[in-house]
C-alpha atoms as a PDB file:
ATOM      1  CA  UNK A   1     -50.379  13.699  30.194  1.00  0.00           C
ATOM      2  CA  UNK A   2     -52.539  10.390  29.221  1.00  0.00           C
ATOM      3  CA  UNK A   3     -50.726   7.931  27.646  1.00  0.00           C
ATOM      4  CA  UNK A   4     -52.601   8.185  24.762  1.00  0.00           C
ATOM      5  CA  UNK A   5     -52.135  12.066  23.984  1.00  0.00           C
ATOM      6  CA  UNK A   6     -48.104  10.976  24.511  1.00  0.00           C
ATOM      7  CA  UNK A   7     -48.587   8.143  21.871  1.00  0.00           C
ATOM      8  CA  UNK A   8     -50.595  10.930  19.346  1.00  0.00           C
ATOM      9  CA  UNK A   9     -47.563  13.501  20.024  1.00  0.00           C
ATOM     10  CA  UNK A  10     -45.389  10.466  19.039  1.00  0.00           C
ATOM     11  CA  UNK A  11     -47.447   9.772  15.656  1.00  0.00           C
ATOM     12  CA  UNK A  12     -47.806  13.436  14.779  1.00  0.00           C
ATOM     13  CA  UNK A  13     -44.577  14.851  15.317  1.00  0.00           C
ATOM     14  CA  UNK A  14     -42.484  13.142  12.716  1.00  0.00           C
ATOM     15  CA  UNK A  15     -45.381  13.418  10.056  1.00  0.00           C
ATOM     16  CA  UNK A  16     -45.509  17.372  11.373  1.00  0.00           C
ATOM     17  CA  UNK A  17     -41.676  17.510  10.537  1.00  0.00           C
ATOM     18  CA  UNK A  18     -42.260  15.390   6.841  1.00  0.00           C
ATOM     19  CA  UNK A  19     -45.013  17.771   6.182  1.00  0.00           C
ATOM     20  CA  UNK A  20     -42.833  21.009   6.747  1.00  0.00           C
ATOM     21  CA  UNK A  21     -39.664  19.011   4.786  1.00  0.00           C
ATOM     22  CA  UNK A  22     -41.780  18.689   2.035  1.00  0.00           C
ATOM     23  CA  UNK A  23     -42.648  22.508   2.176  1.00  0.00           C
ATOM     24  CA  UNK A  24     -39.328  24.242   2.671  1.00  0.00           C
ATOM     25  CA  UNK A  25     -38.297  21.538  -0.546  1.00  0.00           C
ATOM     26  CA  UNK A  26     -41.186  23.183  -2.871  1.00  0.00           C
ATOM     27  CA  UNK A  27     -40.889  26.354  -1.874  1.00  0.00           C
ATOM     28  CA  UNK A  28     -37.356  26.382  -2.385  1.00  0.00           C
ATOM     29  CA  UNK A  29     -37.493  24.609  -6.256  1.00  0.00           C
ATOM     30  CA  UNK A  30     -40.082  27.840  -7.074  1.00  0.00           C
ATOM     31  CA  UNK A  31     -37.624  29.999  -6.337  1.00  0.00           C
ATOM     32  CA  UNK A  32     -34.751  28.788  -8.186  1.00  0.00           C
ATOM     33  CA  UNK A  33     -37.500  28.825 -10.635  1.00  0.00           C
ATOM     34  CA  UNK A  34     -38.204  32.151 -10.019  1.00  0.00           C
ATOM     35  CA  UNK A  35     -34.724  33.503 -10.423  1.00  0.00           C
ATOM     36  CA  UNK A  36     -33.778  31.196 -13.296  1.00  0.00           C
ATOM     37  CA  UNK A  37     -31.696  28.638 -11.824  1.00  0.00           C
ATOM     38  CA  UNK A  38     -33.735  25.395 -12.625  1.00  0.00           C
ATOM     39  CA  UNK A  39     -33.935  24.727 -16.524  1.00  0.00           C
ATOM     40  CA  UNK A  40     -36.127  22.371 -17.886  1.00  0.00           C
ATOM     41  CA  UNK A  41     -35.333  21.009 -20.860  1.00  0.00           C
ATOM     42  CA  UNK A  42     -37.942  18.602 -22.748  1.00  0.00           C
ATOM     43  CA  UNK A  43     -36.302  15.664 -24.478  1.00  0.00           C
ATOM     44  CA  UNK A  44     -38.253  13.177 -26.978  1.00  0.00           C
ATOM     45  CA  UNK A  45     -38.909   9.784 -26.108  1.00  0.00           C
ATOM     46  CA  UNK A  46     -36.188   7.574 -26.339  1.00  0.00           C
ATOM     47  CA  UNK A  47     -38.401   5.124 -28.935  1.00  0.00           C
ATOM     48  CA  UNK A  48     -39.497   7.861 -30.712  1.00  0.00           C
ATOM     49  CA  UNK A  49     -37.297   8.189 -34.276  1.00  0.00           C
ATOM     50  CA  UNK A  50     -36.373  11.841 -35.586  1.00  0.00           C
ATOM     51  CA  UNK A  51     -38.254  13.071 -38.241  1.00  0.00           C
ATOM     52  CA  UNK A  52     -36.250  12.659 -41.758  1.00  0.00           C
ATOM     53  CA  UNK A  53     -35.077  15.611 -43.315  1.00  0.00           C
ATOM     54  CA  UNK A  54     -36.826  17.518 -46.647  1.00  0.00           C
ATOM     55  CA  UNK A  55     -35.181  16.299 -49.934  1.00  0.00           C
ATOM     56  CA  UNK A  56     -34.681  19.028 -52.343  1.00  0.00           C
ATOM     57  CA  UNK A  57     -34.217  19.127 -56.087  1.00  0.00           C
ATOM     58  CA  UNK A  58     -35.469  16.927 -58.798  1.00  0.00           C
ATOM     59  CA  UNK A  59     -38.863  15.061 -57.752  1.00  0.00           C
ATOM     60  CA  UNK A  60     -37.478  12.143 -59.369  1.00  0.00           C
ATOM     61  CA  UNK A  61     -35.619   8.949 -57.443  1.00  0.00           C
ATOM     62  CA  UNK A  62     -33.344   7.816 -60.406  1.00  0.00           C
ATOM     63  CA  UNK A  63     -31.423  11.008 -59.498  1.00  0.00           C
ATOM     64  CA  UNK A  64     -28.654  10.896 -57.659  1.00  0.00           C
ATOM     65  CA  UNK A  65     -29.056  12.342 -53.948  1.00  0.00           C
ATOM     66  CA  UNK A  66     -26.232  13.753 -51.515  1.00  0.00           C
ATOM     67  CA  UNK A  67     -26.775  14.639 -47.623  1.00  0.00           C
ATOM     68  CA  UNK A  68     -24.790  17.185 -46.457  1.00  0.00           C
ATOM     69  CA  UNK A  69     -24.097  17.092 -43.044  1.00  0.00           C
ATOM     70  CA  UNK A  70     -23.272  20.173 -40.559  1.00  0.00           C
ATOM     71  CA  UNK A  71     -20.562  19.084 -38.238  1.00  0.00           C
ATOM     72  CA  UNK A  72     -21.843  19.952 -34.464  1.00  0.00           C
ATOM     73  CA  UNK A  73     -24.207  22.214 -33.940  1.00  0.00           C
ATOM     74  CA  UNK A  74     -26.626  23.673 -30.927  1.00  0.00           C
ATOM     75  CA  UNK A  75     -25.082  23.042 -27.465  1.00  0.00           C
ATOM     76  CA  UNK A  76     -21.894  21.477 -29.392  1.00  0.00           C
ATOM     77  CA  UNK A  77     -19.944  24.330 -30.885  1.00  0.00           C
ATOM     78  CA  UNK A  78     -17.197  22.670 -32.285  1.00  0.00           C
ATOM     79  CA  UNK A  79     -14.064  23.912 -32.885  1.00  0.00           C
ATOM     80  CA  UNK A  80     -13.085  27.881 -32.047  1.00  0.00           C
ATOM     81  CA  UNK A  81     -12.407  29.312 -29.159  1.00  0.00           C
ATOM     82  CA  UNK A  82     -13.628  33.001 -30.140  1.00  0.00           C
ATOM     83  CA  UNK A  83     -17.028  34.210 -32.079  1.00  0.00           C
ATOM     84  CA  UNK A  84     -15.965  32.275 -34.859  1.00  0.00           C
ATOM     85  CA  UNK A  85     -17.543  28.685 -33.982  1.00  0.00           C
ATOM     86  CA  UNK A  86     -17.141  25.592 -36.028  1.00  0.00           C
ATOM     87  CA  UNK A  87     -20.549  24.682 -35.777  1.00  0.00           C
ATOM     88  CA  UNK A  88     -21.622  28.044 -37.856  1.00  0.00           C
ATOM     89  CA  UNK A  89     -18.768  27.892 -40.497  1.00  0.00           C
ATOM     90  CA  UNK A  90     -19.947  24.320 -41.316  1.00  0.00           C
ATOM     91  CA  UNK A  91     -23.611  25.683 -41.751  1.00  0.00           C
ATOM     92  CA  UNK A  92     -23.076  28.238 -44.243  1.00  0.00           C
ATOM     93  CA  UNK A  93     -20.472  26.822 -46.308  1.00  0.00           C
ATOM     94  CA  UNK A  94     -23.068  23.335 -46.508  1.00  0.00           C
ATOM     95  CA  UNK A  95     -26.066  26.168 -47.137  1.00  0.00           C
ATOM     96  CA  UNK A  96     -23.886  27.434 -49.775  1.00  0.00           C
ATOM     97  CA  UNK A  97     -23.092  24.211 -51.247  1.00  0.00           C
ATOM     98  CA  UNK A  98     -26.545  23.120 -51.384  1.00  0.00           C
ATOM     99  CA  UNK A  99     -27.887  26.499 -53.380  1.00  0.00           C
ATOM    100  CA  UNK A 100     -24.701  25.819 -55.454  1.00  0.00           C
ATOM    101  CA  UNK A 101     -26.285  21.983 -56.237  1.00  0.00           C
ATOM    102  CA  UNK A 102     -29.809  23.071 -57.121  1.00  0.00           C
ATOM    103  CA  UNK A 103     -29.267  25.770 -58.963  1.00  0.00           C
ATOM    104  CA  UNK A 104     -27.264  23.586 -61.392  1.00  0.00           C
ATOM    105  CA  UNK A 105     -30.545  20.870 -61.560  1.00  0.00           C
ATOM    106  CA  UNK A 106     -30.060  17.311 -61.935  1.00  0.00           C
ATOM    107  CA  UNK A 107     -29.098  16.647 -58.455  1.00  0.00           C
ATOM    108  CA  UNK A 108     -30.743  15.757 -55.020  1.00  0.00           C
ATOM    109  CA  UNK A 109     -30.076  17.138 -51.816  1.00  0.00           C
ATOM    110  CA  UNK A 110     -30.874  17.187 -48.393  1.00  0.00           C
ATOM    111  CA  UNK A 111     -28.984  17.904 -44.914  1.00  0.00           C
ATOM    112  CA  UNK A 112     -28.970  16.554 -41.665  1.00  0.00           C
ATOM    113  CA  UNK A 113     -29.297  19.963 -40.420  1.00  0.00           C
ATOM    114  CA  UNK A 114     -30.159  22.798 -41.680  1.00  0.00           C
ATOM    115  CA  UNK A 115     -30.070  25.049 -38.553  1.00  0.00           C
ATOM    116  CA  UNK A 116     -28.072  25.426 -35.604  1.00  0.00           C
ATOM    117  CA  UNK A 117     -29.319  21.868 -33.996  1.00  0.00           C
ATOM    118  CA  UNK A 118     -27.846  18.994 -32.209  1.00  0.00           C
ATOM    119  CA  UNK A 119     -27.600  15.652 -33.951  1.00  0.00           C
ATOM    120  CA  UNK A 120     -25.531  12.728 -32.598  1.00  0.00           C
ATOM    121  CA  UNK A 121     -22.754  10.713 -34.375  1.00  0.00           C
ATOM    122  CA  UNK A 122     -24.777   8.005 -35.068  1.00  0.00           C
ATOM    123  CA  UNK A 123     -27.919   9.709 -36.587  1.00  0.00           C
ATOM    124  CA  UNK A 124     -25.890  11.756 -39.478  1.00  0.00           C
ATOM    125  CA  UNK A 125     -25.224   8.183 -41.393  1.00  0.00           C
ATOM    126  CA  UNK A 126     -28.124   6.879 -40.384  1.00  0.00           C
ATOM    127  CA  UNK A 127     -30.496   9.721 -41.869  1.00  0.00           C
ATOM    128  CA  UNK A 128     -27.936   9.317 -45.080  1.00  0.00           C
ATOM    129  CA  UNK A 129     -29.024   5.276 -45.193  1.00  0.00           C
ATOM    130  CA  UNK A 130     -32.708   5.738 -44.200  1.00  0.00           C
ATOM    131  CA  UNK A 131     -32.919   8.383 -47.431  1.00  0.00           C
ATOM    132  CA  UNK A 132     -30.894   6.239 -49.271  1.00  0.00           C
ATOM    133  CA  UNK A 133     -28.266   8.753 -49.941  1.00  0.00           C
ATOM    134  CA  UNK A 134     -25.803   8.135 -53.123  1.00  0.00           C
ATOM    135  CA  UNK A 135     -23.093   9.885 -51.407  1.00  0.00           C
ATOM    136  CA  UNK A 136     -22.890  11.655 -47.901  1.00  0.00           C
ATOM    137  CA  UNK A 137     -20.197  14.470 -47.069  1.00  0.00           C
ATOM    138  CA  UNK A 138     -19.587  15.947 -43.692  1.00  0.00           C
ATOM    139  CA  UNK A 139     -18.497  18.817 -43.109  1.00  0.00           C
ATOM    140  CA  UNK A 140     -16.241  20.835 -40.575  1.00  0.00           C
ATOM    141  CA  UNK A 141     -13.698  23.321 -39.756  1.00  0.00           C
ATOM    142  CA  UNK A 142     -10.589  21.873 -38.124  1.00  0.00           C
ATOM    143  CA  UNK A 143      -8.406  23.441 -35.072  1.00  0.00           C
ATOM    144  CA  UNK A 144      -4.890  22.823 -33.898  1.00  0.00           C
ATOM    145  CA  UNK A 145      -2.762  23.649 -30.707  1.00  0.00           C
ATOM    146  CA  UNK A 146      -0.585  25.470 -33.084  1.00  0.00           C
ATOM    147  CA  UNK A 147      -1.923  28.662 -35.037  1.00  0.00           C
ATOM    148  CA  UNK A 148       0.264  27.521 -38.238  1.00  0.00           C
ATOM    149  CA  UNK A 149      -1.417  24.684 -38.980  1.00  0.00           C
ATOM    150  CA  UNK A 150      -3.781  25.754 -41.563  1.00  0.00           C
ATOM    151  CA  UNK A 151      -5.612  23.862 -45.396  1.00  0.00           C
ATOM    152  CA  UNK A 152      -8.477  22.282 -46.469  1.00  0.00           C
ATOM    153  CA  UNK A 153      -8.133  18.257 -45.966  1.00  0.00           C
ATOM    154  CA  UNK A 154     -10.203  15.763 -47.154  1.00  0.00           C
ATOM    155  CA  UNK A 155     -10.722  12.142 -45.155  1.00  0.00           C
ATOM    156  CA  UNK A 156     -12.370   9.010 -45.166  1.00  0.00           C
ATOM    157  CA  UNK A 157     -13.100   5.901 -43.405  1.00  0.00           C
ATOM    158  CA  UNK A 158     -10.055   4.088 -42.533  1.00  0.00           C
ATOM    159  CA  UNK A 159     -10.404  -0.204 -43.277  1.00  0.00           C
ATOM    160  CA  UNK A 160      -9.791  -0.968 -40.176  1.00  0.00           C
ATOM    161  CA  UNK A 161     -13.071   1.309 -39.150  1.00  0.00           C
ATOM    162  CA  UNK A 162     -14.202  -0.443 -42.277  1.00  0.00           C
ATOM    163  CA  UNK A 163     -13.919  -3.883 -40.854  1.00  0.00           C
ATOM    164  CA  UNK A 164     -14.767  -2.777 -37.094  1.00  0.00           C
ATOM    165  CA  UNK A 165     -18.368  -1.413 -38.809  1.00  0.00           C
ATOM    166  CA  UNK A 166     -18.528  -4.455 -40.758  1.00  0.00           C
ATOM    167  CA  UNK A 167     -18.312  -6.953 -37.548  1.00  0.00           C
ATOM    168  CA  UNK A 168     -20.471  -4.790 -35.360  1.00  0.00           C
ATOM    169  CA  UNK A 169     -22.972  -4.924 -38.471  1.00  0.00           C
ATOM    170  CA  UNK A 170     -22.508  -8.644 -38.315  1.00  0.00           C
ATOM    171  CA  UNK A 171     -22.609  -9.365 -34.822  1.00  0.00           C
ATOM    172  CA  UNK A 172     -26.588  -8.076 -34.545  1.00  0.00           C
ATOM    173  CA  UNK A 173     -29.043 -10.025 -33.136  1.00  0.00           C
ATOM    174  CA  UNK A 174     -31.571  -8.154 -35.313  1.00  0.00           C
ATOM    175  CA  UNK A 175     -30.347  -8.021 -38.717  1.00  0.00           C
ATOM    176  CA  UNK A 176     -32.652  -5.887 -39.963  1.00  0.00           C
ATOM    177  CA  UNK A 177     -30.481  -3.512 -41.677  1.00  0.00           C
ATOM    178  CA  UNK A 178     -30.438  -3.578 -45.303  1.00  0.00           C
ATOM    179  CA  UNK A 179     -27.287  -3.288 -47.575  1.00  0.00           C
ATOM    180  CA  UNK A 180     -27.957  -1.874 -51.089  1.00  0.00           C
ATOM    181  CA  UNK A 181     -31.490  -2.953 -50.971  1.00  0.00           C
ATOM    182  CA  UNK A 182     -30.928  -6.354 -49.964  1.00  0.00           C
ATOM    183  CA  UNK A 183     -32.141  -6.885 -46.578  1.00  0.00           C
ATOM    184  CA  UNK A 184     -29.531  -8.823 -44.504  1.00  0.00           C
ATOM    185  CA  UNK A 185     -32.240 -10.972 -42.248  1.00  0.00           C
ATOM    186  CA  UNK A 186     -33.465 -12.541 -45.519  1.00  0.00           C
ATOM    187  CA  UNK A 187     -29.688 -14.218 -46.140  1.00  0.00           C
ATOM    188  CA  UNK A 188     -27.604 -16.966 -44.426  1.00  0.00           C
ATOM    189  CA  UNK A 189     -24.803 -15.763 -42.446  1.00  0.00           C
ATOM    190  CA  UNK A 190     -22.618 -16.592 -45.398  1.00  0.00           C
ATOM    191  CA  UNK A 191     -23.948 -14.300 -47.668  1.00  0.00           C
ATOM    192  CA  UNK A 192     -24.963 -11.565 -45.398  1.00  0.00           C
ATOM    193  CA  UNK A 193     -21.260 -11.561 -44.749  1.00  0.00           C
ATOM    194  CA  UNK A 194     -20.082 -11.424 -48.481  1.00  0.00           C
ATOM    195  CA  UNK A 195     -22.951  -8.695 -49.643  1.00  0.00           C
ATOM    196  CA  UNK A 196     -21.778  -6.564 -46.285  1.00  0.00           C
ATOM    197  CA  UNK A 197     -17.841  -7.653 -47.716  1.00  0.00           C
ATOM    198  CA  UNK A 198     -18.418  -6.169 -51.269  1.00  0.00           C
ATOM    199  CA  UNK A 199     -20.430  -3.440 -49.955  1.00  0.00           C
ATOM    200  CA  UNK A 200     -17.974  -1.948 -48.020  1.00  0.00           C
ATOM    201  CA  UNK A 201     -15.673  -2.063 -50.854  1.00  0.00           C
ATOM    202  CA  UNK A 202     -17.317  -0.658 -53.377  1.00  0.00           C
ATOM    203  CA  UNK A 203     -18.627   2.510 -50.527  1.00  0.00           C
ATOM    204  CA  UNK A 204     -14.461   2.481 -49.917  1.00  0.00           C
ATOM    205  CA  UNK A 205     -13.743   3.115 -53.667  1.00  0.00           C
ATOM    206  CA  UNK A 206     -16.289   5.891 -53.766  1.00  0.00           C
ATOM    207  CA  UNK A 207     -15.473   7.454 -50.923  1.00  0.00           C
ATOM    208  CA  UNK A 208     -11.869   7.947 -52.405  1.00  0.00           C
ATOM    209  CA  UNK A 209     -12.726   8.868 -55.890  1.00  0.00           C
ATOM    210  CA  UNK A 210     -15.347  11.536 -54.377  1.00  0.00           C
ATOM    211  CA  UNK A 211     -12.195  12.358 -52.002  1.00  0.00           C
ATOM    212  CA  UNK A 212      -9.892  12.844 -54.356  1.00  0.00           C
ATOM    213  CA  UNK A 213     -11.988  14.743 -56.339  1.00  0.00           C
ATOM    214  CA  UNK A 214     -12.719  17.443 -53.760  1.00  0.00           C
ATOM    215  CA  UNK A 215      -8.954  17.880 -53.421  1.00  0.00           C
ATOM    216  CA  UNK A 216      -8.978  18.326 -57.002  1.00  0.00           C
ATOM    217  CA  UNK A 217     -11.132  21.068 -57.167  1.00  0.00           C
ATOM    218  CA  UNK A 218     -10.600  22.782 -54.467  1.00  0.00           C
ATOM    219  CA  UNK A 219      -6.283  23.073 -55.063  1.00  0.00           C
ATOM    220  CA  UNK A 220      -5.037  26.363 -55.935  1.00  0.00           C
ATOM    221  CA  UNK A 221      -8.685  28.148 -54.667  1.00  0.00           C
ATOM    222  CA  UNK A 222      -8.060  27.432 -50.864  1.00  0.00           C
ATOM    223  CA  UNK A 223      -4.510  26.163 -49.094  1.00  0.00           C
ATOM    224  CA  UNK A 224      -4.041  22.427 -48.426  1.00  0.00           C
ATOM    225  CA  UNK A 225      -2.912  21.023 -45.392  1.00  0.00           C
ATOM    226  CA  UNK A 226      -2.338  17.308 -46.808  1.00  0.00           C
ATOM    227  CA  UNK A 227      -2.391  17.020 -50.543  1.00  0.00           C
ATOM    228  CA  UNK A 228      -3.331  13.393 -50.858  1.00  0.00           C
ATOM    229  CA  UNK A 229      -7.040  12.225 -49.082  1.00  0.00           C
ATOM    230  CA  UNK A 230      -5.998  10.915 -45.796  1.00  0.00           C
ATOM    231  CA  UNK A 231      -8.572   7.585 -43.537  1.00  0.00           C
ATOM    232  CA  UNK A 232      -9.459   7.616 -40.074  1.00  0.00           C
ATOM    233  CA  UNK A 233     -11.725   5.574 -38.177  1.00  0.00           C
ATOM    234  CA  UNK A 234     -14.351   8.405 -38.204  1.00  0.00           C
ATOM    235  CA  UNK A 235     -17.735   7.288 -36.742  1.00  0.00           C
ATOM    236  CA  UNK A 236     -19.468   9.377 -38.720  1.00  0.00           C
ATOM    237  CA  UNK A 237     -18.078   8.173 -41.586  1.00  0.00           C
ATOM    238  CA  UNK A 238     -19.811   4.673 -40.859  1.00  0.00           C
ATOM    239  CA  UNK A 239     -22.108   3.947 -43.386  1.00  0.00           C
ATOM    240  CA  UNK A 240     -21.459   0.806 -44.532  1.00  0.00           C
ATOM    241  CA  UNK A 241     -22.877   1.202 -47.704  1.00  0.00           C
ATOM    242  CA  UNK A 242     -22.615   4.815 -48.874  1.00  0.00           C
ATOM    243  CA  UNK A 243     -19.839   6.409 -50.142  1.00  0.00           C
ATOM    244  CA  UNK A 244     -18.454   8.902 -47.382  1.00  0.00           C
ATOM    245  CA  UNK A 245     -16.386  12.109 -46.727  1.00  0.00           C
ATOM    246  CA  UNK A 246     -15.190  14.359 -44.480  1.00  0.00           C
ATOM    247  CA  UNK A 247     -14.138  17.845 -45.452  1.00  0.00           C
ATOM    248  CA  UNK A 248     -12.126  19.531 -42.976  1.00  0.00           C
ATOM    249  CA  UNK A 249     -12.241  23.432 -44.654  1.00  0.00           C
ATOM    250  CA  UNK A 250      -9.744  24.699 -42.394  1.00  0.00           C
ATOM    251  CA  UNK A 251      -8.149  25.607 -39.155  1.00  0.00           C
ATOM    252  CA  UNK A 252     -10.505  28.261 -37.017  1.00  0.00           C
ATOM    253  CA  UNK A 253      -7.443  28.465 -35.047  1.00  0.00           C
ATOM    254  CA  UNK A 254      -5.644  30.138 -38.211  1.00  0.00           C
ATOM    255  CA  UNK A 255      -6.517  33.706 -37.940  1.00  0.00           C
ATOM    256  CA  UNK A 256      -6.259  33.694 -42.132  1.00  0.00           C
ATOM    257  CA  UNK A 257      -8.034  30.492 -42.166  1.00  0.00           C
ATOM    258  CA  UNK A 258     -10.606  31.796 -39.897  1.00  0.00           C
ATOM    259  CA  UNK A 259     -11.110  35.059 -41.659  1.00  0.00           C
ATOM    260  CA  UNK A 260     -11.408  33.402 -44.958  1.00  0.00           C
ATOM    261  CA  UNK A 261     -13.965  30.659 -43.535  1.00  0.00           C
ATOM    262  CA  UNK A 262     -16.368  33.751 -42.210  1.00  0.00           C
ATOM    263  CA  UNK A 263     -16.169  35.388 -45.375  1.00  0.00           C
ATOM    264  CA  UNK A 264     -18.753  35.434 -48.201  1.00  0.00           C
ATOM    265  CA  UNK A 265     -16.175  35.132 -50.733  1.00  0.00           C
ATOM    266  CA  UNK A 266     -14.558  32.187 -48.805  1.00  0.00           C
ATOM    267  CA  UNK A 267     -17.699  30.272 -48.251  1.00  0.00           C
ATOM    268  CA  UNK A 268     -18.624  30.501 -51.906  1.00  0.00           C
ATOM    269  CA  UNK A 269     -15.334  29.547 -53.307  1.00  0.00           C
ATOM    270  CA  UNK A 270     -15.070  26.601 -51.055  1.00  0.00           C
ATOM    271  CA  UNK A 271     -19.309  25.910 -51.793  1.00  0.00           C
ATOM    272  CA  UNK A 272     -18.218  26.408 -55.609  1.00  0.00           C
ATOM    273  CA  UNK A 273     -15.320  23.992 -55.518  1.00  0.00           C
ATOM    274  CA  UNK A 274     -17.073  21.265 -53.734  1.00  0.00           C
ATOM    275  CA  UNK A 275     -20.262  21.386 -55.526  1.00  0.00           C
ATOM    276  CA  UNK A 276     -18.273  20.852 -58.806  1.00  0.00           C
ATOM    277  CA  UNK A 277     -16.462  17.774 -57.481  1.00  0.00           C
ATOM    278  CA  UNK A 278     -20.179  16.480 -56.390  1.00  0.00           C
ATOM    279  CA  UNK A 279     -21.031  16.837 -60.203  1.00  0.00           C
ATOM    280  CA  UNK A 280     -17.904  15.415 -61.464  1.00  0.00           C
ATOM    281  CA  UNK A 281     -18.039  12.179 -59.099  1.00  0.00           C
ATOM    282  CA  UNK A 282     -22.078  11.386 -60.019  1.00  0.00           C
ATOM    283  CA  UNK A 283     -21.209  11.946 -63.722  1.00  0.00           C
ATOM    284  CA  UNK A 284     -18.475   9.483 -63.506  1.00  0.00           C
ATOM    285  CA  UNK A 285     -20.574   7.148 -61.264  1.00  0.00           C
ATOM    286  CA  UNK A 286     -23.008   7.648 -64.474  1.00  0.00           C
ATOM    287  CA  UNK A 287     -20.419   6.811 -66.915  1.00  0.00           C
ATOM    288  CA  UNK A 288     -21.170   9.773 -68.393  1.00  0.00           C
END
């Protein structure tokens, strides 16, 4: 054999060997396709911001608007361990509650989902700020290790998740964000800090009188498992400048509490209760 035929064998084999690599590698990726074991899944840009959500009600800005917000949702079931998922309870009841809202008039509202969708921690506040949301109430069905545990509870932000949101707010390089209108890169440090100060305050004193007022309402319809509103350092209670909830309906691992969350009557009751603390807490805010 010439020497150059052995140098040609010596060029072409590994290439040969690349070439059939490459081959076996496609042919084998079509048929995991082919019997379902590849899923593609096509995700948004990472710049690209999610659309804002419909608001429904009065076409007029001076009234007051509420988000609701869905706990979980799509691949994130929640709470429940049978067909009863938290992530479905906490879309009817808020469907419920926001019929229960329009049909009374005089109040806006819109969700930050209205279907069974994923949306992160961080976006349900943020869609409440961006729309500029009076008041913003989560909510969710609760679960325990124990089957007794069972009641409606009502939480909100704890102050020290107050003052944790209030330094990360702070610490930005980009102060873009705005608190109650007043946009934060258009202040001295000083006073950024003292608007973001009061802010927080007077979202903290809303958030318990709107608390307090769902307990209200809903004692004596549904069981309570604390009687007095209870703080945590929720993150998606973080708005800094919204008044915030959290309404835990109940425990799906309660078989009553379960049954009565997948019920019509249940949903409406609960729906009924919080849409007339939602009414009580703007008319106050009103001073009406």
């Amino acid at each position: 054999m010439s020497r150059g035929l052995q140098l040609a064998l010596l060029l072409l084999v590994p290439l040969a060997c690349l070439a059939c690599a490459a081959g076996l590698q496609l042919f084998a990726a079509e048929r995991s396709a082919a019997q379902g074991y590849v899923v593609r899944l096509e995700l948004p840009p990472v710049d690209r911001a999610r659309d804002l959500p419909a608001i429904s009600g009065p076409q007029d800005a001076s009234r007051p608007l509420v988000v609701i917000d869905p706990g979980h949702g799509g691949f994130d079931p929640g709470a429940g361990a049978g067909p009863i998922k938290e992530k479905d309870v906490a879309l009817a009841i808020a469907l419920a509650l926001r019929e229960r809202l329009l049909a009374g008039g005089g109040i806006r509202v819109a969700m930050t989902r209205d279907e069974d969708r994923f949306v992160t921690l961080s976006e349900r506040p943020g869609i409440a700020r961006q729309l500029g949301a009076d008041l913003f109430v989560s909510i969710h069905a609760d679960s325990a290790e124990s089957d007794a545990a069972r009641g409606a509870s009502v939480y909100i932000l704890s102050e020290k998740g107050s003052s944790q949101t209030a330094a990360r707010f702070a610490a930005r390089e980009n102060r873009a964000d705005t608190v109650n209108g007043v946009s934060l890169s258009e202040t001295s440090d000083t006073v950024g800090a003292i608007l973001l100060d009061l802010s927080q305050r007077e979202a903290q004193a809303g958030s318990a009188i709107a608390g307090n007022l769902f307990l209200r309402e809903i004692r004596g319809q549904v069981p309570l498992h604390y009687e007095t509103v209870e703080s945590a350092s929720l993150a998606v209670l973080k708005a800094p400048d919204i008044p915030s909830i959290l309404f835990e309906t109940g425990y799906i691992s309660n078989a009553e509490d379960a049954q009565y969350l997948n019920s019509p009557e249940g949903r409406e009751t609960i729906a009924d209760a919080a849409a007339q603390a939602i009414r009580v807490y703007f008319a106050r805010q009103a001073g009406t």
